[in-house]
Protein backbone atom coordinates (compact mmCIF):
# COMPACT_ATOMS: atom_id res chain seq x y z
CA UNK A 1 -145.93 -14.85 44.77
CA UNK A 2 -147.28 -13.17 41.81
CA UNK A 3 -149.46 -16.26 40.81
CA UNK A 4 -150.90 -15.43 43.79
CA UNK A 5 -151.55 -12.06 43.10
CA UNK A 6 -152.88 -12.52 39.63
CA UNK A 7 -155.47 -15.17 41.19
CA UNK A 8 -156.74 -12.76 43.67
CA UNK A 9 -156.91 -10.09 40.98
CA UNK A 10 -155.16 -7.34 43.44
CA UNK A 11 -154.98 -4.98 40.12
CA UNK A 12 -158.85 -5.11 40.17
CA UNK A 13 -159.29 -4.21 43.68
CA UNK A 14 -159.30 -0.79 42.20
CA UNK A 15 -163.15 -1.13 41.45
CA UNK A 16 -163.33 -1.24 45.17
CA UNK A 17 -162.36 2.75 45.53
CA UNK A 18 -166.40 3.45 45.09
CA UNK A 19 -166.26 2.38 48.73
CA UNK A 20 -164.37 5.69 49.37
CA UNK A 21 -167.14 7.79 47.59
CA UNK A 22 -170.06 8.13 49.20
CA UNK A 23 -167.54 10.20 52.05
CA UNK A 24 -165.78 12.26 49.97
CA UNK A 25 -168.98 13.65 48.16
CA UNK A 26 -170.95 14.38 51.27
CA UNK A 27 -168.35 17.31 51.90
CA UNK A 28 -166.96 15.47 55.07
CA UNK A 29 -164.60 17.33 56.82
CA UNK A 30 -161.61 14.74 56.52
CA UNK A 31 -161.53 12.27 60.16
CA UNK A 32 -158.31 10.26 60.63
CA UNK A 33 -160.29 7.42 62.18
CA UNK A 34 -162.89 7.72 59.36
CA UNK A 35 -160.24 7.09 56.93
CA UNK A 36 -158.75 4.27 58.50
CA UNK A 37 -162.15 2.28 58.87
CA UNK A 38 -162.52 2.90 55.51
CA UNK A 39 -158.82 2.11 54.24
CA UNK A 40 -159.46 -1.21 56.47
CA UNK A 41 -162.84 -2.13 55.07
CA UNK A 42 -161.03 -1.15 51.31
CA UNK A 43 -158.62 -4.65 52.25
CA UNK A 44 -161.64 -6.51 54.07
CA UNK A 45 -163.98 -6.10 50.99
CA UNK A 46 -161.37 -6.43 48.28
CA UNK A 47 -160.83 -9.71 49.71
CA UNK A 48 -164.40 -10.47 49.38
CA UNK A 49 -163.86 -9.67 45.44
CA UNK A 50 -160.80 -11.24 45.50
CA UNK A 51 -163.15 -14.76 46.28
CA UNK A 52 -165.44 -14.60 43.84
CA UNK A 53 -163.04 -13.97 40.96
CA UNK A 54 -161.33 -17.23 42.45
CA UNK A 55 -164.78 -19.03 42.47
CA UNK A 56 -165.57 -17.78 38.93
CA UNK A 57 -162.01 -18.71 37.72
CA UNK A 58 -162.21 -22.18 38.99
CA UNK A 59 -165.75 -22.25 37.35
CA UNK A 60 -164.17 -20.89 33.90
CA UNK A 61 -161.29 -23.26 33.82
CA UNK A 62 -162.20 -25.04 30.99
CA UNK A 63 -162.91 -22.05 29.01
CA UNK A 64 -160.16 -20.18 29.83
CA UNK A 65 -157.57 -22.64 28.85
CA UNK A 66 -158.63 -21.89 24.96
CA UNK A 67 -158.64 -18.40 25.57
CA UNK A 68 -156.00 -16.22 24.30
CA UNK A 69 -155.76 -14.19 26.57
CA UNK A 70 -157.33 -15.85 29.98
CA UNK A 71 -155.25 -19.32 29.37
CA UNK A 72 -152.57 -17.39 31.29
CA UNK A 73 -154.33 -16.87 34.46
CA UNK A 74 -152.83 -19.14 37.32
CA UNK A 75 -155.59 -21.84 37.89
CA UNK A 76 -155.79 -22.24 33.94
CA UNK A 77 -152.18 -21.93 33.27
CA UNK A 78 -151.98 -24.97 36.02
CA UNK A 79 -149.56 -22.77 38.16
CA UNK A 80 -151.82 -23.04 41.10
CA UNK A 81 -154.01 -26.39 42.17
CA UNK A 82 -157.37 -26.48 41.79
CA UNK A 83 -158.37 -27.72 45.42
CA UNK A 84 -155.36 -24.59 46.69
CA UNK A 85 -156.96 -21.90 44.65
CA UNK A 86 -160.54 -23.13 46.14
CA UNK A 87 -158.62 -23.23 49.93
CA UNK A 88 -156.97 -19.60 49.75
CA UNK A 89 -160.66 -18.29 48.04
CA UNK A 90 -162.46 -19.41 51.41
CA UNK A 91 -159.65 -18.25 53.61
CA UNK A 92 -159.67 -14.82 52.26
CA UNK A 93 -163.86 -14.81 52.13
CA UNK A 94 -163.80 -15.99 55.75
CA UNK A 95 -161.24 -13.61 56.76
CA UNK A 96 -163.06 -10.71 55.11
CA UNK A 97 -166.70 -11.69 56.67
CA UNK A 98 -164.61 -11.88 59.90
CA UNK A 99 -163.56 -8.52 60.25
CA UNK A 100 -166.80 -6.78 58.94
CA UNK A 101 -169.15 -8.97 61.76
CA UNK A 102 -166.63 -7.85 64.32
CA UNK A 103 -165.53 -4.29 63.26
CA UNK A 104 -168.42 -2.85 60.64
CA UNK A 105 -171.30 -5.08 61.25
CA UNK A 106 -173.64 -2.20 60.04
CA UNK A 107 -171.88 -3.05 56.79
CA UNK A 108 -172.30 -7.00 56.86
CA UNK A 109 -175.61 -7.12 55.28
CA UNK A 110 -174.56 -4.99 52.17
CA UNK A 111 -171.33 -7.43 51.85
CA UNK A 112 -173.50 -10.37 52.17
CA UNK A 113 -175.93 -9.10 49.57
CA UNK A 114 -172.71 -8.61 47.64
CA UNK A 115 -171.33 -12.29 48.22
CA UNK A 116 -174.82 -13.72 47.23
CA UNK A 117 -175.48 -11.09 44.15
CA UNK A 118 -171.76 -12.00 42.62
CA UNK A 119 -172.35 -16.22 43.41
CA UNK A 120 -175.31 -16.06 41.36
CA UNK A 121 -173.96 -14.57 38.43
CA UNK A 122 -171.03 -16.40 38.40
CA UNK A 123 -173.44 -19.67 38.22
CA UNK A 124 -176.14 -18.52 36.22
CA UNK A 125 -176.81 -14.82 35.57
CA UNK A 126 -173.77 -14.10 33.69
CA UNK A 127 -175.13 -15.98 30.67
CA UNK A 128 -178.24 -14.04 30.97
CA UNK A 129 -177.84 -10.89 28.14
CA UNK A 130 -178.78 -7.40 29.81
CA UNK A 131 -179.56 -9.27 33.21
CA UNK A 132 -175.18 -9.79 33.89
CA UNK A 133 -174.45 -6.46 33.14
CA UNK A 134 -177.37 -5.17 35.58
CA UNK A 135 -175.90 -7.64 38.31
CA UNK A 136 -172.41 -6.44 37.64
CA UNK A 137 -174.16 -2.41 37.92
CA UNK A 138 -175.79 -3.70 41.32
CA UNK A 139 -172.17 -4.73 42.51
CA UNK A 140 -171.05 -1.24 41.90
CA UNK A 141 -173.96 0.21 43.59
CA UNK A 142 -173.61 -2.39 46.63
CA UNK A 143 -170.23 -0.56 47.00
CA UNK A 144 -171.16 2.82 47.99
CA UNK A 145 -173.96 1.55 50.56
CA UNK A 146 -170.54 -0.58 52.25
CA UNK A 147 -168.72 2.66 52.00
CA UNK A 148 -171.63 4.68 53.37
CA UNK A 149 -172.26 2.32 56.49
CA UNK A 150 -168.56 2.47 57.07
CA UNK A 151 -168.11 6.08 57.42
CA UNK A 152 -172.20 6.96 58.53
CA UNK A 153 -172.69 8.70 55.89
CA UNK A 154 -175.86 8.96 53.94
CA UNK A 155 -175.97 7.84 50.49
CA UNK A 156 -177.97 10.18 48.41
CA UNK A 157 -180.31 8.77 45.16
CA UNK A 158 -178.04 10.92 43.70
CA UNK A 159 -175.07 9.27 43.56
CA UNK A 160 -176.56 5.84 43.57
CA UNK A 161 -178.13 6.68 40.00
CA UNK A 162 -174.93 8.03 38.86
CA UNK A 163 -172.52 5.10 39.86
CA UNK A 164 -176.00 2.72 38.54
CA UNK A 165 -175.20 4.76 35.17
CA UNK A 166 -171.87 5.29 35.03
CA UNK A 167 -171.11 1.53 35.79
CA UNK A 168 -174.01 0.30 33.41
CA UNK A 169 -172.07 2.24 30.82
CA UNK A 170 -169.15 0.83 31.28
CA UNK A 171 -170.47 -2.58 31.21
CA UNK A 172 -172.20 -2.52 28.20
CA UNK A 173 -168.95 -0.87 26.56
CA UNK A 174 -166.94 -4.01 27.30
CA UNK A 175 -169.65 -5.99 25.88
CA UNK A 176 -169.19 -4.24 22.52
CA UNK A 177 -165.85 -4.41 22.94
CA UNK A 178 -166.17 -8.12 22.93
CA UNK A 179 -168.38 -8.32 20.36
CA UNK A 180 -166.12 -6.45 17.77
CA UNK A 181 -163.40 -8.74 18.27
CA UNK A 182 -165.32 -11.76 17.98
CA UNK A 183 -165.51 -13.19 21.73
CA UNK A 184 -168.87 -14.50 22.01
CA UNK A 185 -167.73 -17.79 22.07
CA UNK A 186 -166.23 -17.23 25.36
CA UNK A 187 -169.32 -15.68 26.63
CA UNK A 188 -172.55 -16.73 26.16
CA UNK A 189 -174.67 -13.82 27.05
CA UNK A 190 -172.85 -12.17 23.97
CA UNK A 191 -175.15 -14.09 21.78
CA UNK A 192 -178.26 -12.23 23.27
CA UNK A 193 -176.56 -8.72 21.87
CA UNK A 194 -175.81 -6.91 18.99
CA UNK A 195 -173.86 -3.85 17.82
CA UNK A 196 -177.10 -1.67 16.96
CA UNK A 197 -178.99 -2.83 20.48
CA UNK A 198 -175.69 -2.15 22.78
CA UNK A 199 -174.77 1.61 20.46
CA UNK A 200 -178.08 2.65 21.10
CA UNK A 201 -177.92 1.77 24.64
CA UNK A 202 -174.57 3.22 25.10
């Protein structure tokens, strides 16, 4: 079971809280149902994540199996098949588009974008320097207009700048981080930074 989990990448689906955001800064008196539709579109779009960190895993197989640290994940490590882990990442993707065209259809375009944003830059823009941390800022951003459709509430340029920022931040952190300890053979946009660039952007 926990191969499974560690393929989906369940601890990640914590990124997906920014869904919850956009509500609880508009000063929303709290709404049962609200929350519900929101806990259930949490699930439906963490499953959507949950795909494309299959897709990019199957992608990344080769890499990761020299990788200290990613070797162990379950399609690397050879616990899990690559033609099952490719099966149970378009289950959960369909089952995830599924529910939002039936139950938060407003939403569907936003996921969509999403689905199409994250495919790209798992194929391409990811090796791109600057451009795959902006993608990865747009995914964050892509959240709170999911979250906002969900629970009608209007996203302000407020918040969209700060999550933009905040998330961009972040980002470019882990790319230092990965640059210190010498893993930009394991990522090729790494070789488009450099300490003094990603400091002063920081």
């Amino acid at each position: 079971m926990k191969k499974y989990l560690d393929l989906l990448r369940v601890k990640q689906w914590v990124k997906n809280a920014f869904i919850f955001l956009p509500y609880f800064f508009d000063g929303n008196t709290l709404d049962s149902s609200t929350i519900m539709n929101l806990m259930l579109g949490f699930f439906a779009f963490s499953g959507v994540t949950s795909s494309i960190y299959v897709l990019n895993d199957i992608i990344d197989r080769r890499d990761d199996e020299n990788h200290p640290l990613k070797k162990h994940r379950p399609i690397a490590a050879k616990k899990i098949t690559l033609k099952r882990a490719g099966i149970i990442g378009i289950l959960v993707l369909s089952i995830s588009l599924i529910y939002f065209f039936n139950f938060e259809r407003d939403a569907l375009f936003f996921v969509l974008a999403y689905v199409i944003i994250m495919i790209l830059y798992c194929f391409y823009f990811r090796k791109v320097s600057i451009v795959d941390v902006l993608f990865i800022s747009i995914g964050f951003v892509l959240r709170l207009f999911i979250g906002g459709e969900i629970s009608s509430t209007k996203i302000s340029l407020w918040i969209i700048l700060m999550v933009f920022l905040l998330s961009l931040f972040i980002a470019f952190s882990k790319r230092r981080d990965d640059l210190i300890n010498g893993n930009s053979s394991f990522r090729e946009s790494l070789l488009g930074y450099n300490l003094s660039f990603i400091n002063t952007v920081i």
